[in-house]
Structures are given as C-alpha cells and as structure tokens.
Protein backbone atom coordinates (compact mmCIF):
# COMPACT_ATOMS: atom_id res chain seq x y z
CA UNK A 1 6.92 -9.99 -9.41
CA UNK A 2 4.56 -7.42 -7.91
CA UNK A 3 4.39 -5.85 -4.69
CA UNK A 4 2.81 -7.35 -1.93
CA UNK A 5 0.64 -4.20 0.06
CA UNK A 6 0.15 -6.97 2.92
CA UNK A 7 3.26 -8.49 3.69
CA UNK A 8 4.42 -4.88 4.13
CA UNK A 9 1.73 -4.12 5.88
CA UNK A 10 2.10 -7.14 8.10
CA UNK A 11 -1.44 -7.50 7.79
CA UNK A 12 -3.57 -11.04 6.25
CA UNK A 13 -5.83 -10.60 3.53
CA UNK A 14 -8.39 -11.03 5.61
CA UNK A 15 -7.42 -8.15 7.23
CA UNK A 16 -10.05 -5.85 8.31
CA UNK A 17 -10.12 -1.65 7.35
CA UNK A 18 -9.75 -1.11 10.88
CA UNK A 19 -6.75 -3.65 11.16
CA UNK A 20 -5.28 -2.36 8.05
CA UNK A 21 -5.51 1.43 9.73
CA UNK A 22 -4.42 0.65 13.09
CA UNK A 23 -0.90 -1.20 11.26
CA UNK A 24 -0.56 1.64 9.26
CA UNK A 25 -0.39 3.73 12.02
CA UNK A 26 2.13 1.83 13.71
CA UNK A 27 4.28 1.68 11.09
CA UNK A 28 4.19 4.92 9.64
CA UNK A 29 5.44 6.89 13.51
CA UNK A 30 8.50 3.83 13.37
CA UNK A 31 9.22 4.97 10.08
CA UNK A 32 8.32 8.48 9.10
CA UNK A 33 11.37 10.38 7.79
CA UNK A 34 10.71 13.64 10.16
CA UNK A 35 11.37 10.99 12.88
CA UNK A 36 14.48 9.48 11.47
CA UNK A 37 16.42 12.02 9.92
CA UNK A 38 18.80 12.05 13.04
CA UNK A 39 19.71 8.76 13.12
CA UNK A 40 21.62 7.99 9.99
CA UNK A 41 18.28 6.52 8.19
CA UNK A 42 16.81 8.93 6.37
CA UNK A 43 16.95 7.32 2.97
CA UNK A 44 15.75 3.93 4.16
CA UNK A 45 12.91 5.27 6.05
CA UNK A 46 11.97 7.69 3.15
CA UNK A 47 11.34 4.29 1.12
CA UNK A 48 10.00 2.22 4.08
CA UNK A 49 7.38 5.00 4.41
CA UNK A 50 6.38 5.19 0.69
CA UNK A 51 6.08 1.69 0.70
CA UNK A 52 3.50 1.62 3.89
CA UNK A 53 1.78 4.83 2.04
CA UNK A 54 1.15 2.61 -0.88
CA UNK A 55 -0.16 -0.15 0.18
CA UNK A 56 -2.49 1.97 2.70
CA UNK A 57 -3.56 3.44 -0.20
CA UNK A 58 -4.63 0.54 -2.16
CA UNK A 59 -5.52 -1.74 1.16
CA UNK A 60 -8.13 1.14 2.48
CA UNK A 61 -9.60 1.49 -1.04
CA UNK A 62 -12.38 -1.23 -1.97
CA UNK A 63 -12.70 -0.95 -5.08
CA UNK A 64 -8.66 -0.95 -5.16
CA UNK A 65 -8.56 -3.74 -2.84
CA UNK A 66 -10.22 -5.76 -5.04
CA UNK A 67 -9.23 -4.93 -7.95
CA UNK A 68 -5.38 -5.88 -5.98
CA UNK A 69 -6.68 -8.79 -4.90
CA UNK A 70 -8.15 -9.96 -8.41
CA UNK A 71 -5.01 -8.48 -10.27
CA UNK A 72 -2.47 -8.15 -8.52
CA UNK A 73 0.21 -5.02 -8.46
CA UNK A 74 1.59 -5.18 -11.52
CA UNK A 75 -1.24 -5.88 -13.78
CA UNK A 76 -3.48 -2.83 -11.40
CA UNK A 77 -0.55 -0.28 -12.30
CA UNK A 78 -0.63 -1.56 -16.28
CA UNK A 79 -4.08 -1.46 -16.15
CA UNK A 80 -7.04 -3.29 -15.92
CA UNK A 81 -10.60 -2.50 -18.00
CA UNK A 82 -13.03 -3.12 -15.65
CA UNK A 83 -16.64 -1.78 -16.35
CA UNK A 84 -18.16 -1.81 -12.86
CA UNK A 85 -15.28 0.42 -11.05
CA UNK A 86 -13.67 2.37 -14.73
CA UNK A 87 -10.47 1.22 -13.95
CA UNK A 88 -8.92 1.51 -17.69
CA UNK A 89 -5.91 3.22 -17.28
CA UNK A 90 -3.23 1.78 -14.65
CA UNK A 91 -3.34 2.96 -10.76
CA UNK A 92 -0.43 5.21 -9.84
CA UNK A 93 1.01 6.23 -6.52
C-alpha cells in the first residue's frame, strides 16, 4: 500500500496550497534534523522530515497532485503515461 502525502501532512484532500504550505511549515521546524540532533532523535526525525519533504513535494505540485490523486503513490512512482502532463516514466523523490 502506498503512501499517503496527506495523512502525513495532516492535511484533507481538500486541502488548499496555502493550507498544505502553512502544515508543512509547521512540521518541518518540529522535525528538522539540525533541530533534533541533540535530543537522541536524529534518525527518526531524519525520516519524519523526508517524509513531510515528499509529500510537500507532490501536494504543492498540480499536475503531481493530480496525477496522486488519480493514481495514487505507488502507481505515480511506477509510472503513469499520461499525454496532457508527459508523465511516462515514474516520479522520484
């Protein structure tokens, strides 16, 4: 089963780009690895924060958003031919 960019986002899917930023935001200062690497979480927050980076990435895009929303993770990383955006090989983070 695929990743879901707005559970760990914490965000809806009707989510706006502006909600979408402003969680992003949040969560990346709570878990950005220059701000944990004194406490004993470095690792954890390392993934946390990859994780948030991601989905931003894909939640901020449109063309990626929908092509997420349509597809879901797994099939947008295997890869999806879609004439109107290109999208023929897989989307990597």
């Amino acid at each position: 089963m695929g990743k879901d960019y707005y559970s760990i986002l914490g965000v809806t899917r009707a989510a706006t780009n502006l909600q979408i930023a402003s969680q992003f935001r949040i969560m990346a200062l709570q878990t950005h690895p220059d701000k944990n690497k004194d406490n004993g979480r470095l690792a954890l927050c390392t993934y946390a924060f990859s994780e948030i980076c991601e989905a931003y990435e894909v939640l901020s895009t449109p063309e990626l958003r929908e092509v997420y929303d349509k597809y879901g993770e797994e099939l947008m990383k295997s890869g999806v031919p879609n004439k109107k955006y290109g999208f023929t090989a897989g989307y990597t983070f």
